[in-house]
C-alpha atoms as a PDB file:
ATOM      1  CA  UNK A   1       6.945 134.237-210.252  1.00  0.00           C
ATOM      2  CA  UNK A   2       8.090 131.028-208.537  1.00  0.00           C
ATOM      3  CA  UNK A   3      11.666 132.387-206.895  1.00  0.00           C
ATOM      4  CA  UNK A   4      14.572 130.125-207.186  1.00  0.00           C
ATOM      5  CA  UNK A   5      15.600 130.758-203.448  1.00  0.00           C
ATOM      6  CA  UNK A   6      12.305 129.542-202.402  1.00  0.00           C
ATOM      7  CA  UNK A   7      12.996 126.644-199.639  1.00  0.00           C
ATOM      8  CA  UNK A   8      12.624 123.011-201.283  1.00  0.00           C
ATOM      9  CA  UNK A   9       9.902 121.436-199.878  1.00  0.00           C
ATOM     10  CA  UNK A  10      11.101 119.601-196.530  1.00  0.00           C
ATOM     11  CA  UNK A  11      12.926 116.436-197.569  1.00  0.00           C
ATOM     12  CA  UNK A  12      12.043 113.084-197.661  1.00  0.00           C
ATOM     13  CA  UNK A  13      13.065 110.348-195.233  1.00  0.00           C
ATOM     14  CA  UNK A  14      12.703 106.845-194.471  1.00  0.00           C
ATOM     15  CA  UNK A  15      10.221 107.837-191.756  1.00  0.00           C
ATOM     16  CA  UNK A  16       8.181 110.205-194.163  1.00  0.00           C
ATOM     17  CA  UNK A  17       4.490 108.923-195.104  1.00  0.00           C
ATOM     18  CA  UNK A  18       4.714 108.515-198.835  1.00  0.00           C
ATOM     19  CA  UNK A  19       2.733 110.035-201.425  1.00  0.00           C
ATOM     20  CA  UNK A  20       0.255 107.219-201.790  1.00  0.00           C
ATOM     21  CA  UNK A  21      -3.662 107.001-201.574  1.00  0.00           C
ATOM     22  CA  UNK A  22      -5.004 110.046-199.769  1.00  0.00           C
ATOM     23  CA  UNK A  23      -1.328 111.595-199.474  1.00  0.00           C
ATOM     24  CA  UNK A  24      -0.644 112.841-203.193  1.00  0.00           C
ATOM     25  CA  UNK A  25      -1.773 116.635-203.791  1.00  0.00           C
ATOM     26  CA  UNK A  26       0.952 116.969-206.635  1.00  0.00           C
ATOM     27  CA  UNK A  27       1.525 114.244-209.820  1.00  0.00           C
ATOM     28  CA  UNK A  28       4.439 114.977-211.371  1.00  0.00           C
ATOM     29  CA  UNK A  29       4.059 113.503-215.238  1.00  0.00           C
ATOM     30  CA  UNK A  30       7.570 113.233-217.385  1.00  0.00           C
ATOM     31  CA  UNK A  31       5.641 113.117-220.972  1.00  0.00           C
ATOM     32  CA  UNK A  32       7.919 111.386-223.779  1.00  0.00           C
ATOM     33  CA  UNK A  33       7.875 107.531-222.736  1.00  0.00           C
ATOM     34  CA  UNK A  34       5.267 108.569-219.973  1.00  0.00           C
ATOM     35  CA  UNK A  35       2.502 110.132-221.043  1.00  0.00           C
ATOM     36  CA  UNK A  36       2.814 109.870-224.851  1.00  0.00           C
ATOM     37  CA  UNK A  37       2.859 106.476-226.154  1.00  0.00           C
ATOM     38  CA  UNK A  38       5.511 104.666-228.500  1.00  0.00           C
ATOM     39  CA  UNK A  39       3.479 106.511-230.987  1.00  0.00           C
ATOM     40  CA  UNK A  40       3.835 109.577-229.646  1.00  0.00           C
ATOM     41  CA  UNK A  41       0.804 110.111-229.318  1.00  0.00           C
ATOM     42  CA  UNK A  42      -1.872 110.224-225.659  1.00  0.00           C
ATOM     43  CA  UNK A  43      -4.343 108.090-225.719  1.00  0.00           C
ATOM     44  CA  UNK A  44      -7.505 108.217-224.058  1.00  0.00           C
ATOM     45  CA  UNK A  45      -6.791 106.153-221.261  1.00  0.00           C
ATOM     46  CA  UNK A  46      -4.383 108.521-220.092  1.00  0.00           C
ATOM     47  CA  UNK A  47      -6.122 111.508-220.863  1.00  0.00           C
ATOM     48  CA  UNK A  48      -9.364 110.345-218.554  1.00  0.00           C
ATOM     49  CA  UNK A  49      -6.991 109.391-216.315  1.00  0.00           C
ATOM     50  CA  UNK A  50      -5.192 112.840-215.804  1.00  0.00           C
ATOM     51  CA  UNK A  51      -8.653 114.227-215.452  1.00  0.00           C
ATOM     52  CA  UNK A  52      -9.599 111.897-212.824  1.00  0.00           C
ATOM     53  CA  UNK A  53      -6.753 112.531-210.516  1.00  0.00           C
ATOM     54  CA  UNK A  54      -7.545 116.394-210.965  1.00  0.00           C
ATOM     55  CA  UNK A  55     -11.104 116.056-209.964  1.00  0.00           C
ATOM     56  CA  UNK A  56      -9.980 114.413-206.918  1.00  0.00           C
ATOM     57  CA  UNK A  57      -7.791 117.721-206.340  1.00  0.00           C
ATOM     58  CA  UNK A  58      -4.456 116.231-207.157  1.00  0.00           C
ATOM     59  CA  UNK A  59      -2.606 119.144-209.103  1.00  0.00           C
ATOM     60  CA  UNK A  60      -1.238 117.697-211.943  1.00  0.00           C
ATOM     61  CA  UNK A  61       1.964 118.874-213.256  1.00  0.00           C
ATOM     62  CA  UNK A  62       4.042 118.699-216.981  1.00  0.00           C
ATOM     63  CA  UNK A  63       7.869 117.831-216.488  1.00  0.00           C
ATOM     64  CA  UNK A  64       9.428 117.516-219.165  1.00  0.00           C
ATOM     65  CA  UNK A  65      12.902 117.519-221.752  1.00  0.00           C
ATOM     66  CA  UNK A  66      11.227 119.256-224.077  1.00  0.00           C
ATOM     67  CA  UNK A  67      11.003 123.284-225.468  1.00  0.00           C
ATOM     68  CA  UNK A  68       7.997 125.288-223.771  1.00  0.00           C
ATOM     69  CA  UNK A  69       6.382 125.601-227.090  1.00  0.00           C
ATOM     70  CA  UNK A  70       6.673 121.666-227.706  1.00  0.00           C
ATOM     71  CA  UNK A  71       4.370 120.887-224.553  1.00  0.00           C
ATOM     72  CA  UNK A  72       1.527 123.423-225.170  1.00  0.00           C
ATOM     73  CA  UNK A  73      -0.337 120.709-227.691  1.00  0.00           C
ATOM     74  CA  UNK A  74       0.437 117.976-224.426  1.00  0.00           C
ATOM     75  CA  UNK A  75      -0.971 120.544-221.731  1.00  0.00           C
ATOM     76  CA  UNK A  76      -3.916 121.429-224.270  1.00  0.00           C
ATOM     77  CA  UNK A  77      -4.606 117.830-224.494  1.00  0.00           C
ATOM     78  CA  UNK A  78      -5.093 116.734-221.247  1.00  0.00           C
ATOM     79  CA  UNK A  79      -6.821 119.903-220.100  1.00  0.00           C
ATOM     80  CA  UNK A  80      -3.988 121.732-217.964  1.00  0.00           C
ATOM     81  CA  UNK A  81      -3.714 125.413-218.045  1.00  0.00           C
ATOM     82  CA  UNK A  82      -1.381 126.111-215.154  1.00  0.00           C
ATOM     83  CA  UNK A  83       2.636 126.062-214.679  1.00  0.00           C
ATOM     84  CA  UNK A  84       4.568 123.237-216.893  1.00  0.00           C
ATOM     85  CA  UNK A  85       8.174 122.673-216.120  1.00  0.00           C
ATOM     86  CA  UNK A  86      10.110 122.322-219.164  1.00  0.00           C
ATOM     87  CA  UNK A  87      14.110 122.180-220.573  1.00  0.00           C
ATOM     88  CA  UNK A  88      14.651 119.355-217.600  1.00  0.00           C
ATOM     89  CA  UNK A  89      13.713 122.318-215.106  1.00  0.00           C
ATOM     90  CA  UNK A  90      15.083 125.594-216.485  1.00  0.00           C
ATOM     91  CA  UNK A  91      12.163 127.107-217.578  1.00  0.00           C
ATOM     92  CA  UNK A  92       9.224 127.319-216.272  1.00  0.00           C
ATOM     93  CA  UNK A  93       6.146 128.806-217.497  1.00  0.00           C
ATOM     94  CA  UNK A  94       2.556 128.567-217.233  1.00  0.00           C
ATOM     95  CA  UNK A  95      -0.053 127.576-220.511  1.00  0.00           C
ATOM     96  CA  UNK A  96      -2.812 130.054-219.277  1.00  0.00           C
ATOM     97  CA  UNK A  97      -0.732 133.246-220.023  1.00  0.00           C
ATOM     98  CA  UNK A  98       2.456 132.384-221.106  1.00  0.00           C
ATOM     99  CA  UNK A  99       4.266 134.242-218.036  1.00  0.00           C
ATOM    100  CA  UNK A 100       7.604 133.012-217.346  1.00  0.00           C
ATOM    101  CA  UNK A 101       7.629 131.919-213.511  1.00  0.00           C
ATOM    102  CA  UNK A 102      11.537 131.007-213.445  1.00  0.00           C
ATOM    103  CA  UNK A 103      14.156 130.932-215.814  1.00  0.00           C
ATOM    104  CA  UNK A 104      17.553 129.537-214.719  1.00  0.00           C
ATOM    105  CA  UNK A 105      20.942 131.643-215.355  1.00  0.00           C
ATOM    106  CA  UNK A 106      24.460 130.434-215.671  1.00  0.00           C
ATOM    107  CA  UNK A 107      27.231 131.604-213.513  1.00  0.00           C
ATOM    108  CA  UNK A 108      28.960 134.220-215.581  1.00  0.00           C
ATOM    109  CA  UNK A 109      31.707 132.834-218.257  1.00  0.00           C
ATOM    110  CA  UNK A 110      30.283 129.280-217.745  1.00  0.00           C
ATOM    111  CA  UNK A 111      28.181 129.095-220.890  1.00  0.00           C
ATOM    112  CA  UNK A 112      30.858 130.067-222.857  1.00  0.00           C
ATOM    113  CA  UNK A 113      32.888 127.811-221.414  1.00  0.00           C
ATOM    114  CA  UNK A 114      30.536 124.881-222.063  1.00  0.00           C
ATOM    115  CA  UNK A 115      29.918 126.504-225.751  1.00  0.00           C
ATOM    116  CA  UNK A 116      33.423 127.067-226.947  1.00  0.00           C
ATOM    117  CA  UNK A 117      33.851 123.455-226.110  1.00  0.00           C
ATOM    118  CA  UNK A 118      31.078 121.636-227.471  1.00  0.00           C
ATOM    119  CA  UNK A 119      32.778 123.571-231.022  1.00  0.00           C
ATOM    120  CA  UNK A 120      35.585 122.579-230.261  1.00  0.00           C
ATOM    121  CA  UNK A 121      35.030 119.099-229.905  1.00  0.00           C
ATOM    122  CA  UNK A 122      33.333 119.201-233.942  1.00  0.00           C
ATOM    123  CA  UNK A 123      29.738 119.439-232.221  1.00  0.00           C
ATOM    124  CA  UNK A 124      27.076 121.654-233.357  1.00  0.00           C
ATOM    125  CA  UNK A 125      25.648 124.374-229.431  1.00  0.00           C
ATOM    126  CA  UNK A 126      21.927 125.012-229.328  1.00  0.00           C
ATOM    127  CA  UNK A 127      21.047 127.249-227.111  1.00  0.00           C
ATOM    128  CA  UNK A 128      17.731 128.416-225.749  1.00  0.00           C
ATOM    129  CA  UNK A 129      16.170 131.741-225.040  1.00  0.00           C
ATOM    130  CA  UNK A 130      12.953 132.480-223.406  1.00  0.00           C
ATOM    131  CA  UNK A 131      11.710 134.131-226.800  1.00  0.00           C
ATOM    132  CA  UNK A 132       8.135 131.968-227.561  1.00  0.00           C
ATOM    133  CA  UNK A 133       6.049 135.712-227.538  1.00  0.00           C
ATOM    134  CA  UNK A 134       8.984 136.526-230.618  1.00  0.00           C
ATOM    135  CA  UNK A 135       8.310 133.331-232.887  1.00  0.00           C
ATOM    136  CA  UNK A 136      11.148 131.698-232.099  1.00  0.00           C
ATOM    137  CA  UNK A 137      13.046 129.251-229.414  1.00  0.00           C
ATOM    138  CA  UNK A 138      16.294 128.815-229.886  1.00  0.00           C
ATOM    139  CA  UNK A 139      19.604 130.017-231.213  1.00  0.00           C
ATOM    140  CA  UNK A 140      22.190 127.843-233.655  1.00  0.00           C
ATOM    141  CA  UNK A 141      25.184 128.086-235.648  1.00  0.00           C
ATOM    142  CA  UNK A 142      24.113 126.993-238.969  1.00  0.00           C
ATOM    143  CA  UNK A 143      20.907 126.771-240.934  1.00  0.00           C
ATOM    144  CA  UNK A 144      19.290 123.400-241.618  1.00  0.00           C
ATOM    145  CA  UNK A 145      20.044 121.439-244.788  1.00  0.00           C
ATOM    146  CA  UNK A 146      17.568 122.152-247.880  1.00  0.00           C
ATOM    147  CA  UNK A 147      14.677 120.936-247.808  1.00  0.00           C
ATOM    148  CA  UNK A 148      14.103 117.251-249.911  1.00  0.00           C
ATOM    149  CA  UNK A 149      17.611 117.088-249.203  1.00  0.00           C
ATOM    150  CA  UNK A 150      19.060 113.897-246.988  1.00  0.00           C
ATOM    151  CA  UNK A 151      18.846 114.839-243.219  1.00  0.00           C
ATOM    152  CA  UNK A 152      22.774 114.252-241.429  1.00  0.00           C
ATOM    153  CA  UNK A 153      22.238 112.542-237.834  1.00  0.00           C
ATOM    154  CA  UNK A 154      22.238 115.256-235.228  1.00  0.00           C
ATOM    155  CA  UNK A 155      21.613 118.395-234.825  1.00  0.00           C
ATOM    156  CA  UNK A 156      21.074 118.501-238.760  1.00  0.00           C
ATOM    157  CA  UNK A 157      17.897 116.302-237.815  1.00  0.00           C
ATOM    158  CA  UNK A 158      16.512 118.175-235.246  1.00  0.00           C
ATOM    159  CA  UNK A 159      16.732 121.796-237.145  1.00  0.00           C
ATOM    160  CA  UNK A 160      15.408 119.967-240.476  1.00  0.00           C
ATOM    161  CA  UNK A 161      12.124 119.186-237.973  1.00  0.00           C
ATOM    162  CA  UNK A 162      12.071 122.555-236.031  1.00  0.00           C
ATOM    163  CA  UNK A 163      13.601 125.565-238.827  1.00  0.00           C
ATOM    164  CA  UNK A 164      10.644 128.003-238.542  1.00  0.00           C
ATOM    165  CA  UNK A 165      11.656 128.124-235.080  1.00  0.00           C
ATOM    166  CA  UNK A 166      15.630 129.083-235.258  1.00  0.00           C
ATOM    167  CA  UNK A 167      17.848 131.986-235.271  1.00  0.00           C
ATOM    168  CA  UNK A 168      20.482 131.321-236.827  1.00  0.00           C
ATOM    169  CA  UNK A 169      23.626 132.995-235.711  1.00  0.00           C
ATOM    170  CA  UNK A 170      27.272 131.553-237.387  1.00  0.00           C
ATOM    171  CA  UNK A 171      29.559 133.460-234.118  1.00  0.00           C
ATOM    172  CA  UNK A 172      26.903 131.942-232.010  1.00  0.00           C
ATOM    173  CA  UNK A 173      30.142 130.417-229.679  1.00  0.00           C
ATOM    174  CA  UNK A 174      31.991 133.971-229.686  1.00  0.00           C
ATOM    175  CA  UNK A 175      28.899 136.025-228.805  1.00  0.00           C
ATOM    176  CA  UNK A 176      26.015 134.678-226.781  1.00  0.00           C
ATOM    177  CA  UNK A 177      22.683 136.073-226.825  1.00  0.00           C
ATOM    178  CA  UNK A 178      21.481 137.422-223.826  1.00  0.00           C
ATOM    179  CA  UNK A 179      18.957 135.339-221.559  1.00  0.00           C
ATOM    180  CA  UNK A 180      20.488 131.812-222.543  1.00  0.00           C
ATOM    181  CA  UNK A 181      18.365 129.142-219.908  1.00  0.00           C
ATOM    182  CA  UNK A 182      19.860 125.689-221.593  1.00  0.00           C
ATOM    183  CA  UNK A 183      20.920 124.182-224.578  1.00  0.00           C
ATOM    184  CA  UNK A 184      22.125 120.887-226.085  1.00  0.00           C
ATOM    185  CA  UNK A 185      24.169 119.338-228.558  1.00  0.00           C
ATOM    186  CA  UNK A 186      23.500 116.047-230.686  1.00  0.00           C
ATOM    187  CA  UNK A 187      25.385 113.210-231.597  1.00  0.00           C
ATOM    188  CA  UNK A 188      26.451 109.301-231.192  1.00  0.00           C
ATOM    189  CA  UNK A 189      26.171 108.077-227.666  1.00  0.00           C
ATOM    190  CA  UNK A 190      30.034 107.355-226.825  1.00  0.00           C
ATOM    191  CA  UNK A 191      30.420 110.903-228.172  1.00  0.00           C
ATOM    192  CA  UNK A 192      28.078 112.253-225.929  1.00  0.00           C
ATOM    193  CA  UNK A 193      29.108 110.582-222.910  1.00  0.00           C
ATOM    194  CA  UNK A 194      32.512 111.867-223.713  1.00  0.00           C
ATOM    195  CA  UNK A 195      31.392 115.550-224.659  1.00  0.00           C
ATOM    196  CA  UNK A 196      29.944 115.150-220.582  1.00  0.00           C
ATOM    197  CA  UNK A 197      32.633 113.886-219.076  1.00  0.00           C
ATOM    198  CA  UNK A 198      34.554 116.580-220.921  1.00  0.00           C
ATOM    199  CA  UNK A 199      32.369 119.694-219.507  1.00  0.00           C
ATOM    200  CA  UNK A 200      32.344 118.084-216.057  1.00  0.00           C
ATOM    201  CA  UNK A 201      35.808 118.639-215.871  1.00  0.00           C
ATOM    202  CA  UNK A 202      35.915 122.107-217.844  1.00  0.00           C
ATOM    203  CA  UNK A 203      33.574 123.174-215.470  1.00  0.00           C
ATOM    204  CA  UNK A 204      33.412 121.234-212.304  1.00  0.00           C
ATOM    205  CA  UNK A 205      30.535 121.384-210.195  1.00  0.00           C
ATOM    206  CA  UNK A 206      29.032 124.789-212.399  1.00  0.00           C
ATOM    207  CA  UNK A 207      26.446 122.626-214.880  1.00  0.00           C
ATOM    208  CA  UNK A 208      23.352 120.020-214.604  1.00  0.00           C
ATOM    209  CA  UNK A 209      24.498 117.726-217.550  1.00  0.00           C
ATOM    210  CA  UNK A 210      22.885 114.508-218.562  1.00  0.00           C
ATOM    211  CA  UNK A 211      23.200 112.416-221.714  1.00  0.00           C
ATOM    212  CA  UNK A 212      19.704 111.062-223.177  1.00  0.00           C
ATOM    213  CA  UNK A 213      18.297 109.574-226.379  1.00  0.00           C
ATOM    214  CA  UNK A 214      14.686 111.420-227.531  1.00  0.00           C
ATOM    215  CA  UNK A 215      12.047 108.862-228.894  1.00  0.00           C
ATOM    216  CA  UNK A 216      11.406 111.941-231.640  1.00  0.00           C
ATOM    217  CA  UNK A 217      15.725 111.531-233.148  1.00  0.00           C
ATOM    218  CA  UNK A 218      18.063 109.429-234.111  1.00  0.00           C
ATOM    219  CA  UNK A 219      20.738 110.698-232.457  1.00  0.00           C
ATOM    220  CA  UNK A 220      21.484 111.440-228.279  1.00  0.00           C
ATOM    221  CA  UNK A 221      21.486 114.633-226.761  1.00  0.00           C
ATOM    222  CA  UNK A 222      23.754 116.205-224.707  1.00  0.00           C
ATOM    223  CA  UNK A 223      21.481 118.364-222.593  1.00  0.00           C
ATOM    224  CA  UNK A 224      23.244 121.449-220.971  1.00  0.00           C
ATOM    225  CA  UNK A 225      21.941 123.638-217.543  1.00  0.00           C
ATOM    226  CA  UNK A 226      23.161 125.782-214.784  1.00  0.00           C
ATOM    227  CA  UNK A 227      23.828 123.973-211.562  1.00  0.00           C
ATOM    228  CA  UNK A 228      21.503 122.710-209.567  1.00  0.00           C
ATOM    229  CA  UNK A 229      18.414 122.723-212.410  1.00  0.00           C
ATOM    230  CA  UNK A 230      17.267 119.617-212.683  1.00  0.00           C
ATOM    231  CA  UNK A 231      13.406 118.130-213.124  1.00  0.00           C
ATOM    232  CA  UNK A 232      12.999 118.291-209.779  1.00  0.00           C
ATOM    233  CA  UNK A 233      13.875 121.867-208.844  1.00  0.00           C
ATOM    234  CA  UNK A 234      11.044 122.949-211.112  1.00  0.00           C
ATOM    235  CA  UNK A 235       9.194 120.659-209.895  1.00  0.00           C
ATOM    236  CA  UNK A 236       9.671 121.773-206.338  1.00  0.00           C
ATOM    237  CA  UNK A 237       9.135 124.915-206.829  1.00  0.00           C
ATOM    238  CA  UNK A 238       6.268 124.764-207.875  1.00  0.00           C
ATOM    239  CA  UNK A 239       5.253 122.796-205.267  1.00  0.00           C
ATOM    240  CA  UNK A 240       6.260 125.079-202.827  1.00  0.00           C
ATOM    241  CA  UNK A 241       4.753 128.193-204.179  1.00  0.00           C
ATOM    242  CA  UNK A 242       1.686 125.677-203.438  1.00  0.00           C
ATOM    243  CA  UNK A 243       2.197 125.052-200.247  1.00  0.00           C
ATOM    244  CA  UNK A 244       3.048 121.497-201.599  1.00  0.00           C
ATOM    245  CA  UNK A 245       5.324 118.865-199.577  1.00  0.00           C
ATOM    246  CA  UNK A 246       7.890 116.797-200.988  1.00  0.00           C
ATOM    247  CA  UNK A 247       6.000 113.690-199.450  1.00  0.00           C
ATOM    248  CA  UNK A 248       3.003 114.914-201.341  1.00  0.00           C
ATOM    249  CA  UNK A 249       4.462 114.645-204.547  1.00  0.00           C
ATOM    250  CA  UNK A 250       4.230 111.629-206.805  1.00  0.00           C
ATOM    251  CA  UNK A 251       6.945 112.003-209.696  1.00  0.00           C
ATOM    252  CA  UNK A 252       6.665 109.646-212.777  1.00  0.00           C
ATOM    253  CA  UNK A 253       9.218 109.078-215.355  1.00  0.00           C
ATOM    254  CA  UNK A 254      11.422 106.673-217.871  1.00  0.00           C
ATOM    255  CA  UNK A 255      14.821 108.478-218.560  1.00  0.00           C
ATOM    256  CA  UNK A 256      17.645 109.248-216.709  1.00  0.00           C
ATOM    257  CA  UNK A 257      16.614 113.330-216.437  1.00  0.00           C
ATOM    258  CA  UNK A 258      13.932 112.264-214.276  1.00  0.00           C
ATOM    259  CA  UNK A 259      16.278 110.276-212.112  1.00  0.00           C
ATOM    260  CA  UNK A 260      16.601 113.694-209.848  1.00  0.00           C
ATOM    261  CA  UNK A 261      12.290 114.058-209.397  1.00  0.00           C
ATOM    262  CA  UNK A 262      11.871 109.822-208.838  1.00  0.00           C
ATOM    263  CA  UNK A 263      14.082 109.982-205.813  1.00  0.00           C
ATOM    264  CA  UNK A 264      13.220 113.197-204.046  1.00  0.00           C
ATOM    265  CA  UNK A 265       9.547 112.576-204.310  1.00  0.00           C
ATOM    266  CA  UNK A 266       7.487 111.280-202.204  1.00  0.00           C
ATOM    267  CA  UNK A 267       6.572 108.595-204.346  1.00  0.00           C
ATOM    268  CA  UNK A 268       8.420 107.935-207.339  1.00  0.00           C
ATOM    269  CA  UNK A 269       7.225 105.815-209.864  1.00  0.00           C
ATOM    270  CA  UNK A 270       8.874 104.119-213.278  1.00  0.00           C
ATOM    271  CA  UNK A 271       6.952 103.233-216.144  1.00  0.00           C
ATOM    272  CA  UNK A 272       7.552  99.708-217.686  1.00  0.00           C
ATOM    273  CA  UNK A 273       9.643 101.001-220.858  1.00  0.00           C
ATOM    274  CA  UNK A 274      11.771 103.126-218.360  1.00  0.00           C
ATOM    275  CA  UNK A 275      15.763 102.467-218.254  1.00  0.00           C
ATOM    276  CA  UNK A 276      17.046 100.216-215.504  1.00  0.00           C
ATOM    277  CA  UNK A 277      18.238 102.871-213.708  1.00  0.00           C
ATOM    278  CA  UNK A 278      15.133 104.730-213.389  1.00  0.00           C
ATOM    279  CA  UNK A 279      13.530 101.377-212.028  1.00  0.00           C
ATOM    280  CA  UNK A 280      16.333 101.025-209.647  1.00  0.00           C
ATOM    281  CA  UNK A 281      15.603 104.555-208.016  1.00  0.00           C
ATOM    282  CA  UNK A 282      11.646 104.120-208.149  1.00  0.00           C
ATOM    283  CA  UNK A 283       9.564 103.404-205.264  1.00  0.00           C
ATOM    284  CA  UNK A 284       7.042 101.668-207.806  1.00  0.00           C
ATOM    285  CA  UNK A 285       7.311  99.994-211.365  1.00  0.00           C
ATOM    286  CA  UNK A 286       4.039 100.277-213.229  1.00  0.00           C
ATOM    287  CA  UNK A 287       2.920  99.000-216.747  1.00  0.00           C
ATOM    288  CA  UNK A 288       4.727 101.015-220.071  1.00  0.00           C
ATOM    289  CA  UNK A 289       3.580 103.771-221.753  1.00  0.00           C
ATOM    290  CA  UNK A 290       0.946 101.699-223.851  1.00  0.00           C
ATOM    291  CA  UNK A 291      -0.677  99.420-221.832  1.00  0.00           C
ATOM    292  CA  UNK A 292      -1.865 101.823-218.946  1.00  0.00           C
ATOM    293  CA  UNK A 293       0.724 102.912-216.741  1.00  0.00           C
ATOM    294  CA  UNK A 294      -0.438 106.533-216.094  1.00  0.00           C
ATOM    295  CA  UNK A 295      -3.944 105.087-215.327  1.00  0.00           C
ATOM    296  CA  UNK A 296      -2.049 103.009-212.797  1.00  0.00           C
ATOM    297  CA  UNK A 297      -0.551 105.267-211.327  1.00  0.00           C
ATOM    298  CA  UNK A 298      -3.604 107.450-210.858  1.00  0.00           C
ATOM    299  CA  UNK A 299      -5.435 104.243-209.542  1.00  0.00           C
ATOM    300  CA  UNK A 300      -2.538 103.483-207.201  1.00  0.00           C
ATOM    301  CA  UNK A 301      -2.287 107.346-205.614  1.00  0.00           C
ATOM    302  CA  UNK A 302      -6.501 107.334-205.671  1.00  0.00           C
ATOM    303  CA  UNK A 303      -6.493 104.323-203.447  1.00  0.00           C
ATOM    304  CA  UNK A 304      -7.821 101.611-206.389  1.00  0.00           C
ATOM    305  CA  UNK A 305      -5.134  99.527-206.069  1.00  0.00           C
END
């Protein structure tokens, strides 16, 4: 198990050596806009590229948005068996076995806070449980619309794509299921940023919120965690139960959720496609997701370039 009150790795400062050639032992890869292509799918390059930085003894590490279950064909791919950080850093688990290593909890009444109002508001909760041995991943309101039938923006969308793997539960925001590690709601973007603003003041300081748009939907998510989860905290924790330092990790990413891993890394890199305000916060700006950056990146950290 990685423990949550397992010490961050120590810091970074303006007088740490960064994580570049010789220096990286950890390569932190966000994989929608990163690692996957504007396809969605990983090429070659990247995959030979992944396996090159492992050879050299670089641990290479999954951070990622998505579900646990969503990454195991991404791990599979490019050959990692070991822990993958996924739901932005609240759960953690590793491909070889499928053993949870952490799984964040709320504060007590906070999710039901943060549920009651995302209903309130005329927004659709899912919530997810750590529930991949049962067949399942997550827990929602109302069933998807019929098959052949139009697919609504929204969360309509993303339980049209994903109903085999839903429990569907209509007092979902009276009674939550036990063991709830994140969740999200869907909808237009000035809604979302609203729906944020609105559970930063419902519960200040008690949830790790962020508002981002998935290359895979139409709509933007409103992505919901306890305090203090982020990217990074599953990220360093990992690193630490490696004996890992923060100026030995190399995070990569192109969204806002991986604003938290780009600046406490030792390196922190933005692809080309990323949002401005990723490449603000990097240390480097390398090419997009399909023309090379991850081979870049590996080529940069192994000395090439």
């Amino acid at each position: 198990m990685i423990d949550p009150a397992t010490p961050e790795p120590h810091p970074v400062t303006d007088d740490t050596p960064r994580a570049g050639p010789g220096r990286c032992r950890l390569l932190a890869l966000d994989i929608d806009g990163t690692v996957s292509n504007s396809c969605h799918e990983i090429d070659d390059d990247t995959v030979s590229a992944v396996l090159r930085a492992r050879a050299a003894g670089i641990v290479v590490l999954l951070a990622t948005g998505r579900r646990y279950r969503d990454v195991l064909p991404v791990a599979a791919r490019l050959g990692l068996g070991g822990p993958v950080v996924t739901a932005s850093g609240a759960l953690v688990k590793r491909r070889a076995d499928h053993a949870t290593l952490f799984r964040a909890e709320f504060d007590p009444g906070v999710l039901g806070d943060a549920v009651a109002l995302v209903v309130a508001r005329g927004h659709d909760p899912v919530v997810y449980t750590d529930s991949f041995a049962e067949g399942f991943d997550f827990h929602c309101r109302r069933p998807p619309e019929p098959a052949g039938g139009r697919t609504a923006s929204g969360v309509a969308e993303y339980l049209a794509r994903n109903r085999h793997l839903a429990r569907i539960d209509p007092d979902l925001h009276v009674a939550l299921p036990a063991g709830v590690f994140a969740g999200f709601t869907m909808g237009a973007h000035d809604e979302m940023l609203a729906l944020e603003r609105a559970l930063h003041e419902r519960c200040p300081g008690r949830l790790a919120l962020h508002v981002i748009r998935s290359p895979r939907y139409r709509d933007w998510m409103c992505e919901i965690a306890p305090r203090g989860v982020t990217k990074w905290s599953g990220v360093a924790g990992v690193a630490a139960a490696t004996g890992i330092a923060a100026a030995e990790v190399c995070a990569v990413g192109d969204d806002v959720n991986d604003l938290p891993m780009i600046r406490a890394a030792g390196l922190g890199v933005a692809m080309g496609n990323a949002v401005d305000e990723v490449k603000d916060a990097a240390d480097v700006v390398v090419a997009d997701h399909d023309h090379g950056g991850i081979a870049e990146v590996v080529g940069m950290i192994l000395g090439d370039r």
